[in-house]
C-alpha atoms as a PDB file:
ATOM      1  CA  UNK A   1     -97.166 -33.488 -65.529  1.00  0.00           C
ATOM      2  CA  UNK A   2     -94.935 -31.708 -62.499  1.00  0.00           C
ATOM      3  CA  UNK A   3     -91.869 -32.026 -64.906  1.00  0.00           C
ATOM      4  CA  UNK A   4     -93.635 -29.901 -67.299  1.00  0.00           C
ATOM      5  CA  UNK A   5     -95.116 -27.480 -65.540  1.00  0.00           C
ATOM      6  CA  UNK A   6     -91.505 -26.530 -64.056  1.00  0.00           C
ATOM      7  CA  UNK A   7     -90.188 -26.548 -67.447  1.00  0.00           C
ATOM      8  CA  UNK A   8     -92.895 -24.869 -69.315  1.00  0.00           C
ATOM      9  CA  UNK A   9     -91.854 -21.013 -69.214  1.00  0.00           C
ATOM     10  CA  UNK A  10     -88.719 -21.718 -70.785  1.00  0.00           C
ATOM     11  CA  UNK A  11     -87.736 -20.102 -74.125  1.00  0.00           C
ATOM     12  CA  UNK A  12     -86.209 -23.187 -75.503  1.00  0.00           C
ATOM     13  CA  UNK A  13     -85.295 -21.329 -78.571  1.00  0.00           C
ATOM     14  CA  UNK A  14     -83.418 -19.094 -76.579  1.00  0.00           C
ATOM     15  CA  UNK A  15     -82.008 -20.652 -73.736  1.00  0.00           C
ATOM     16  CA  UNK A  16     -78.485 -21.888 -74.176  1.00  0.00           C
ATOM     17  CA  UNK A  17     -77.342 -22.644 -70.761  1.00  0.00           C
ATOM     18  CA  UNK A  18     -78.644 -24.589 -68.019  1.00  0.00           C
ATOM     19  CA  UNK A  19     -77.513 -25.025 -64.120  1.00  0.00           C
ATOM     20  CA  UNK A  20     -79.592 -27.909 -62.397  1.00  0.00           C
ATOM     21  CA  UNK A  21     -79.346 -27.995 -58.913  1.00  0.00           C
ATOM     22  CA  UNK A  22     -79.516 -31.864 -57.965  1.00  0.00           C
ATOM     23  CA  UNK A  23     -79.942 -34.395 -60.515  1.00  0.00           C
ATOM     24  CA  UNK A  24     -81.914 -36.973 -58.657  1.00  0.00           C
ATOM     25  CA  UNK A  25     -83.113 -39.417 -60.589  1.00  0.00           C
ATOM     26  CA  UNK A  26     -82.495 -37.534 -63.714  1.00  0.00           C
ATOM     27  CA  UNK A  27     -86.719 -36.730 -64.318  1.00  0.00           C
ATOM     28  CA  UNK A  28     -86.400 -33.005 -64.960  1.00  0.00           C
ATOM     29  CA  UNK A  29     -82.862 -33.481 -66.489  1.00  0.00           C
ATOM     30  CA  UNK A  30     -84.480 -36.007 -69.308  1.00  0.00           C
ATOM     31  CA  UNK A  31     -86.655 -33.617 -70.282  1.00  0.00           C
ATOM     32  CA  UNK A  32     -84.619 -30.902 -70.486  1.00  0.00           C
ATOM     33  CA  UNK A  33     -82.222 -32.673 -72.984  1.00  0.00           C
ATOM     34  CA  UNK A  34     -85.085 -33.983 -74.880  1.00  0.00           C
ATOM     35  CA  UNK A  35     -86.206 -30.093 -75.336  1.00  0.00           C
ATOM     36  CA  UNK A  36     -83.136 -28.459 -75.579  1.00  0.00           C
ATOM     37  CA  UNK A  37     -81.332 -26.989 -79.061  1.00  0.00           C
ATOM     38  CA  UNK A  38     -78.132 -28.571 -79.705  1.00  0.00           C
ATOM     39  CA  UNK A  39     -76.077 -26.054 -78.654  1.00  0.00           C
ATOM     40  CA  UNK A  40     -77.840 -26.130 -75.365  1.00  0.00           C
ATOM     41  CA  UNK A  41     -75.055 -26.755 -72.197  1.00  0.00           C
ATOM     42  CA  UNK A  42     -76.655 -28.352 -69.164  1.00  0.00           C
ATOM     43  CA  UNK A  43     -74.668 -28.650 -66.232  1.00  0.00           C
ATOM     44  CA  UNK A  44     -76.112 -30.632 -63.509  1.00  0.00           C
ATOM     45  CA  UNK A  45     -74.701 -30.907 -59.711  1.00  0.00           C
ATOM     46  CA  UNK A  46     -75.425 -33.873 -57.577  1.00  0.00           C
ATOM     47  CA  UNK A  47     -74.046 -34.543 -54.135  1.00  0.00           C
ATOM     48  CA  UNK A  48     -75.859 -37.712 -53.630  1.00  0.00           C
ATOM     49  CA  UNK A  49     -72.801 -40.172 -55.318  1.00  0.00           C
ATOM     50  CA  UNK A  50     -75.757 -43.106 -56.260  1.00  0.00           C
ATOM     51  CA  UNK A  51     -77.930 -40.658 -58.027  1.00  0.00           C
ATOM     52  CA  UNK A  52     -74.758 -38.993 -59.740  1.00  0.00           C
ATOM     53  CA  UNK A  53     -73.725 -42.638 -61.017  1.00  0.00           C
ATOM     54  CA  UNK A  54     -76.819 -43.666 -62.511  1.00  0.00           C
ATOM     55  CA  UNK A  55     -77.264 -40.550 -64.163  1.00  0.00           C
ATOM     56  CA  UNK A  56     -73.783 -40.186 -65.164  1.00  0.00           C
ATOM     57  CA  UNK A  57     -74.407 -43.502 -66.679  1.00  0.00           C
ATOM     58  CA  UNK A  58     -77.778 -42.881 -67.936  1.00  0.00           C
ATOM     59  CA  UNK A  59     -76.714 -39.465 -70.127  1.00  0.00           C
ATOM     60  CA  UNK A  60     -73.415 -40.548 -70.962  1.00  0.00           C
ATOM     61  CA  UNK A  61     -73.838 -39.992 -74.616  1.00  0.00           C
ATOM     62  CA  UNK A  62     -75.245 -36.926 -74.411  1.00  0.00           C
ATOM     63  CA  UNK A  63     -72.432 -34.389 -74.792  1.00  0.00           C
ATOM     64  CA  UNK A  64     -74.788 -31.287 -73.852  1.00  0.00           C
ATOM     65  CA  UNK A  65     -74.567 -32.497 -70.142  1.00  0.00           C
ATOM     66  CA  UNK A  66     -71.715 -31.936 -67.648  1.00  0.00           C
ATOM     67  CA  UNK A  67     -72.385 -33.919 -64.634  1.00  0.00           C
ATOM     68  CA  UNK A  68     -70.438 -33.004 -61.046  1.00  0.00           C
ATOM     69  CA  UNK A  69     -70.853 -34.592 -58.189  1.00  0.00           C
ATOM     70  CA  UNK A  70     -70.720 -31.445 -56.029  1.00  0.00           C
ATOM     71  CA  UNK A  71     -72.376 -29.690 -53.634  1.00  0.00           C
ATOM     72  CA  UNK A  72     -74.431 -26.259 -54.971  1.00  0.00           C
ATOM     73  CA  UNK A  73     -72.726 -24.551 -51.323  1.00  0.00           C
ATOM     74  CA  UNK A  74     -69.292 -25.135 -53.206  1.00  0.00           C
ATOM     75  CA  UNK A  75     -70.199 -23.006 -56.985  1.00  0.00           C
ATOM     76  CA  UNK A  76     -67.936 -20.010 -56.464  1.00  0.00           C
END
């Protein structure tokens, strides 16, 4: 239910790019992909290196998502 209710004011038909500031588990990131068009480009930061392996692992064949493990302090 929390998932959606951050989720639920966006356009989906109009949003084409996404910046998540820290993966985590990968809740909110799941549903994004599941929602988003295909020509949707989520980029997702995670300084914590566990979380960014399991999700790195967990979305691998998702070519929508770009996974860093970075800190949001370093986006220039």
């Amino acid at each position: 239910h929390l998932v959606r209710t951050c989720l639920k004011k966006i356009d989906w038909e109009h949003t084409h790019f996404i910046l998540e500031l820290g993966t985590g588990d990968g809740v909110i990131t799941e549903e994004i992909l599941k929602h988003g068009k295909k020509d949707l480009r989520l980029i997702s930061l995670e300084i914590n290196e566990t979380f960014y392996n399991h999700s790195k692992e967990k979305f691998s064949g998702d070519p929508r998502l770009i996974m860093l493990n970075d800190s949001a302090f370093d986006i220039a």
